[in-house]
N, C-alpha and C. Protein backbone atom coordinates (compact mmCIF):
# COMPACT_ATOMS: atom_id res chain seq x y z
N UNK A 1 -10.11 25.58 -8.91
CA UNK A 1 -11.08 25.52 -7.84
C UNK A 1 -10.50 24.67 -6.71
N UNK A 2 -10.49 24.96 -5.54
CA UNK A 2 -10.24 24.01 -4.37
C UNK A 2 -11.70 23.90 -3.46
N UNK A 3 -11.82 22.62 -3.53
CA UNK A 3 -12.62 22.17 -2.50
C UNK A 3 -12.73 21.38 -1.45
N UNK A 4 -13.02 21.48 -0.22
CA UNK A 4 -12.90 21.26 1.09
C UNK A 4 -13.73 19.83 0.77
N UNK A 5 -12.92 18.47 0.65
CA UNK A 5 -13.72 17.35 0.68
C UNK A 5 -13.77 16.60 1.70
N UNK A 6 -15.41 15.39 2.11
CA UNK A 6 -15.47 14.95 3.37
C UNK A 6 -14.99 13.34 3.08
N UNK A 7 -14.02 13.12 4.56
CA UNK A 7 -13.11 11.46 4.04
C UNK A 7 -13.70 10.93 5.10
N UNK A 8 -12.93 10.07 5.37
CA UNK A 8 -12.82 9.12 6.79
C UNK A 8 -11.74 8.90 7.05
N UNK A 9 -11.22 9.04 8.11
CA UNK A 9 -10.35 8.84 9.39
C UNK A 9 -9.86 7.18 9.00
N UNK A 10 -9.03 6.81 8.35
CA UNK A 10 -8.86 5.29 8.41
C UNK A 10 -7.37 4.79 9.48
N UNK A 11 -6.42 5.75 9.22
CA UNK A 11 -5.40 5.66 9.93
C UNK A 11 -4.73 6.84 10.88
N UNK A 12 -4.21 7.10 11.85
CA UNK A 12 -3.56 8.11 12.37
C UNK A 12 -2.25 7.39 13.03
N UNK A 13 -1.07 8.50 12.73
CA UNK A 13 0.20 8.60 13.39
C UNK A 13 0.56 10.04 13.46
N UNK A 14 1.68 9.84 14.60
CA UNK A 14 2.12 10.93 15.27
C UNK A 14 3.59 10.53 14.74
N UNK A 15 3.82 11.77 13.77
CA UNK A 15 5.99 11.73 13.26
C UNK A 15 6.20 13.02 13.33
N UNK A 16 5.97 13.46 14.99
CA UNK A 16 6.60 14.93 14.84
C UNK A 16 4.80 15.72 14.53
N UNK A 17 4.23 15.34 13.61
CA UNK A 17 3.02 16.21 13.70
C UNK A 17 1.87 14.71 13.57
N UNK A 18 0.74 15.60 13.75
CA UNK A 18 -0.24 14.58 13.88
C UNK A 18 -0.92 14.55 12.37
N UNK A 19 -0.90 13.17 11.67
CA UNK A 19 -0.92 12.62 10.61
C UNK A 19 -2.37 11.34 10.23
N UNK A 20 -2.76 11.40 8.90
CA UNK A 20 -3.44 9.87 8.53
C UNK A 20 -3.68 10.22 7.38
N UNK A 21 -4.21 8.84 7.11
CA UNK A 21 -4.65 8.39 6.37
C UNK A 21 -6.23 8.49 5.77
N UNK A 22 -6.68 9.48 4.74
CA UNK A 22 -8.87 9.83 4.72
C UNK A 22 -8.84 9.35 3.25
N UNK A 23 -10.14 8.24 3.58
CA UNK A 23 -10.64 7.36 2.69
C UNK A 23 -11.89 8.44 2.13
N UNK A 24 -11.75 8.49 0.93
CA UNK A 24 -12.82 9.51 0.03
C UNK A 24 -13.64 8.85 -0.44
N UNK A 25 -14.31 8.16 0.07
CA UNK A 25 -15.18 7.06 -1.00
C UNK A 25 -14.41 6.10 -1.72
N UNK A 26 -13.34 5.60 -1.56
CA UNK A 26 -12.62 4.68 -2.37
C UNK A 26 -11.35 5.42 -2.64
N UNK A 27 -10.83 6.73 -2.87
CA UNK A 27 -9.85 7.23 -2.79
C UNK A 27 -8.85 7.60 -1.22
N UNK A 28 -7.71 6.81 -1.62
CA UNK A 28 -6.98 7.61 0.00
C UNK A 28 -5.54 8.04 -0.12
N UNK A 29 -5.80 9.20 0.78
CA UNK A 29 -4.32 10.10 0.72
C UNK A 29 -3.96 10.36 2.08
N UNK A 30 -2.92 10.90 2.43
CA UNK A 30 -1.87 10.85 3.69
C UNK A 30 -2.82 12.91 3.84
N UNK A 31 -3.31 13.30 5.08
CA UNK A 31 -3.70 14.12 5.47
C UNK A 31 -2.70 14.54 6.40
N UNK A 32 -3.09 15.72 6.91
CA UNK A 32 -2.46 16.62 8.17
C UNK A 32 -3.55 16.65 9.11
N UNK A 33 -3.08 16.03 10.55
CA UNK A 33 -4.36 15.87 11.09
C UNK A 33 -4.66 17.30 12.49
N UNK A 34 -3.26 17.72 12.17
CA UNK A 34 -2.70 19.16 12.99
C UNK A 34 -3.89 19.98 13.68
N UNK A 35 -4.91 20.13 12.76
CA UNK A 35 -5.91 21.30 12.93
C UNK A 35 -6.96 20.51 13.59
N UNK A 36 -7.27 19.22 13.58
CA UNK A 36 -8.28 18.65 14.26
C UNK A 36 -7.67 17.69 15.18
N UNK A 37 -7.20 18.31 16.69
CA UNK A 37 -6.35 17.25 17.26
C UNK A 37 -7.06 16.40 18.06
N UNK A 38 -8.32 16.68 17.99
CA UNK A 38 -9.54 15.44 18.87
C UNK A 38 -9.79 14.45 17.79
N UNK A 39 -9.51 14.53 16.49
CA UNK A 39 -9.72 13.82 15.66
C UNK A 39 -9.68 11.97 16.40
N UNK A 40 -10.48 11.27 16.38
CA UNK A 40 -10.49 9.39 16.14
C UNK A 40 -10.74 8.48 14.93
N UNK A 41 -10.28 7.30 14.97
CA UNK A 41 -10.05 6.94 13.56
C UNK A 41 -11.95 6.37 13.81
N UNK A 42 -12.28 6.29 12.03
CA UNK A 42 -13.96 6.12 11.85
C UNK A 42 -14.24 7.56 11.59
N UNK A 43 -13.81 9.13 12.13
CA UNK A 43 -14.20 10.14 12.26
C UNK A 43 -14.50 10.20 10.43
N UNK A 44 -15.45 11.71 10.15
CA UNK A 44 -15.23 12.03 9.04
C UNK A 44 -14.89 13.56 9.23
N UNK A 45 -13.88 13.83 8.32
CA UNK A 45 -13.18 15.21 8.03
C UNK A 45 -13.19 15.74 7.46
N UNK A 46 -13.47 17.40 6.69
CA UNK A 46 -13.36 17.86 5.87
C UNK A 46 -11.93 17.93 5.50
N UNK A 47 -11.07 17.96 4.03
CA UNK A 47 -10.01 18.17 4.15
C UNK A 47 -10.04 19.03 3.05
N UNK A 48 -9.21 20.11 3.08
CA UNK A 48 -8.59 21.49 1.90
C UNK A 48 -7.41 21.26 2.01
N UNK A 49 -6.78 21.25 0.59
CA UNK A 49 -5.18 21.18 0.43
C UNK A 49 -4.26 20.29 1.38
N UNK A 50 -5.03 18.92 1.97
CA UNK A 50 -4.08 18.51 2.70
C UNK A 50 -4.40 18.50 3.84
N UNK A 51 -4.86 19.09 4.49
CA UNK A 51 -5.25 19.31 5.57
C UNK A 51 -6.69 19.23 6.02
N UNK A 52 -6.62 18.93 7.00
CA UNK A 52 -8.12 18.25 7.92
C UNK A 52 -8.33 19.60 8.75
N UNK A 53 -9.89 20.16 8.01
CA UNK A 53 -10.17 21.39 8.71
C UNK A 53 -11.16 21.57 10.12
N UNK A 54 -12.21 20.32 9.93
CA UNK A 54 -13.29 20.33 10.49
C UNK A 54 -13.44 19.05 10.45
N UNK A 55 -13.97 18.52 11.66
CA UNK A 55 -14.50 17.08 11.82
C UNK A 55 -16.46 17.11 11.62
N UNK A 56 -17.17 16.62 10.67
CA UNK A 56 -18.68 16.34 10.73
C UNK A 56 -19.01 14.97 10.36
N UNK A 57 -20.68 14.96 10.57
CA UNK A 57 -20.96 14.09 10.71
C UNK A 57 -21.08 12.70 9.90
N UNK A 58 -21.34 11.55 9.78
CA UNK A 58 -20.69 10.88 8.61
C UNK A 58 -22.12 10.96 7.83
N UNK A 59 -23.42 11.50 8.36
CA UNK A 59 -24.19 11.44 7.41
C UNK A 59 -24.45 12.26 6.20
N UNK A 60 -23.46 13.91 6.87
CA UNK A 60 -23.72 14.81 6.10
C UNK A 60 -22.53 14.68 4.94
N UNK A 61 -21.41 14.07 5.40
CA UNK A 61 -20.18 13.71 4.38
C UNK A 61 -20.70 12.46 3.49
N UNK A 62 -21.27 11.71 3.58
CA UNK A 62 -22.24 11.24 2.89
C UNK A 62 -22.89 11.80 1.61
N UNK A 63 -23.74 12.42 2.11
CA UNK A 63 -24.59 13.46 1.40
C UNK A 63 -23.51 14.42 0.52
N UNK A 64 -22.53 15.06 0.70
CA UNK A 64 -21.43 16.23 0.13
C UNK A 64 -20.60 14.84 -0.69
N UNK A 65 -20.35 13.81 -0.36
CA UNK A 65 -19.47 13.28 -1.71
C UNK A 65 -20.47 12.52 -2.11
N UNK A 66 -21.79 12.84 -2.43
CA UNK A 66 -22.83 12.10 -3.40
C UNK A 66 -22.58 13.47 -4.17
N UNK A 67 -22.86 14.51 -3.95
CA UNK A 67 -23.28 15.96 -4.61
C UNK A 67 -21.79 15.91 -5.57
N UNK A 68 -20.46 15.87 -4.89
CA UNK A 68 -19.11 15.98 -5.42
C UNK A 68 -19.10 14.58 -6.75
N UNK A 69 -19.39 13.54 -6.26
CA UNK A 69 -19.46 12.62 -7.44
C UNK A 69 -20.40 13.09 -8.85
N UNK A 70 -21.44 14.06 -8.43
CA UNK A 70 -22.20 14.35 -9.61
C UNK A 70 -21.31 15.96 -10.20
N UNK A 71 -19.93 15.71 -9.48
CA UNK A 71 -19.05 17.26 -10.11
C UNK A 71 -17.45 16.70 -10.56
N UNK A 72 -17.72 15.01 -11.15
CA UNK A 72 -16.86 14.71 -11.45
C UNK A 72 -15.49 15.38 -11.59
N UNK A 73 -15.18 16.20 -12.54
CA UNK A 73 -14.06 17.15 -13.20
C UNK A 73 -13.65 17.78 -11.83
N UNK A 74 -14.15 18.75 -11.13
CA UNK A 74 -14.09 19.25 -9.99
C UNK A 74 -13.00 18.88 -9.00
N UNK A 75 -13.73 17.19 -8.77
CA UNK A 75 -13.18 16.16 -7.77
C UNK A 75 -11.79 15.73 -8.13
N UNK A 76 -12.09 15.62 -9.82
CA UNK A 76 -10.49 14.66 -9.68
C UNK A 76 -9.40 15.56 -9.80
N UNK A 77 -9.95 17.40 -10.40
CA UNK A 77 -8.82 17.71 -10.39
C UNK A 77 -8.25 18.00 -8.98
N UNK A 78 -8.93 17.57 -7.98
CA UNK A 78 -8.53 17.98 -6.48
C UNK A 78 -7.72 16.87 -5.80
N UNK A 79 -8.50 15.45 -6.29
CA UNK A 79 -7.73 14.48 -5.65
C UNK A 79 -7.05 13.57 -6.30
N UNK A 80 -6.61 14.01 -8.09
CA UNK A 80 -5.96 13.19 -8.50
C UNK A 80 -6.70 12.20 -9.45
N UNK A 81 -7.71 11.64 -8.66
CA UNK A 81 -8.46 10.51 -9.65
C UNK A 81 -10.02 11.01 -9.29
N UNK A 82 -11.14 10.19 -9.99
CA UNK A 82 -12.57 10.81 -9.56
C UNK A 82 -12.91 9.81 -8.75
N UNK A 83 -13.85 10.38 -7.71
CA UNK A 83 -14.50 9.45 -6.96
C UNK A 83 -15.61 8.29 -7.27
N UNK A 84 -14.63 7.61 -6.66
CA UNK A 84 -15.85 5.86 -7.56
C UNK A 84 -16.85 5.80 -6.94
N UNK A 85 -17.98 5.29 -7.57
CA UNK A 85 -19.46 5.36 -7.29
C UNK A 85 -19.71 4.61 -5.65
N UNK A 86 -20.89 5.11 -5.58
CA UNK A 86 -20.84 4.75 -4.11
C UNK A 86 -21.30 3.63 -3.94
N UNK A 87 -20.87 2.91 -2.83
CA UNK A 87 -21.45 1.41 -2.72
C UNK A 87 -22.31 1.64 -1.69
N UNK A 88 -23.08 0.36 -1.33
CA UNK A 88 -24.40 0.36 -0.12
C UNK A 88 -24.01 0.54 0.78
N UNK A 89 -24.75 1.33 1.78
CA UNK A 89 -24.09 2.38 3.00
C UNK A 89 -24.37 0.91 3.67
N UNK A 90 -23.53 0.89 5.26
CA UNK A 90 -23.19 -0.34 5.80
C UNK A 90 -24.34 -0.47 7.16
C-alpha cells in the first residue's frame, strides 16, 4: 500500500533541486520539494514516495495523521517506523 502522508515543512535547501526536511508527527525524512515550489518552512505537505505532492492545511494534516496513527502497520510500513502518539497541539 502507498500512502500520501501529511508532514511539516521543517527545513528546505536548494542542491541542484529543491529539497527538506517533513516532520510526521515525530518522524523526519529528507523530501523532494520539486512539485511544490511555493512550498515555506511551517507549511504542511502531503508526501508519496518521497515526494511533496500538495501543500494543505495544518488542521486537516492534523486530523489525516490522527486517522493514520489509528492504521499503525500501514504507516510504518511507509515510513520506516510508526508514528508516535500525538502530543498537545501548540
Amino acid at each position: 500500500m502507498c500512502l500520501g502522508i501529511p508532514g511539516e515543512v521543517i527545513q528546505i535547501s536548494l542542491d541542484g533541486v529543491l529539497m527538506g526536511t517533513v516532520d510526521f508527527g515525530g518522524v523526519r525524512k529528507d523530501v523532494c520539494l520539486a512539485y511544490v515550489p511555493d512550498v515555506a518552512l511551517g507549511d504542511y505537505v502531503i508526501v508519496h514516495v518521497g515526494f511533496a505532492i500538495t501543500i494543505v492545511h495544518r488542521e486537516e494534516a492534523q486530523r489525516t495523521l490522527d486517522v493514520l496513527r489509528a492504521m499503525g502497520d500501514a504507516v510504518e510500513a511507509e515510513l520506516g517506523q510508526p508514528l508516535p502518539p500525538r502530543t498537545a497541539a501548540p
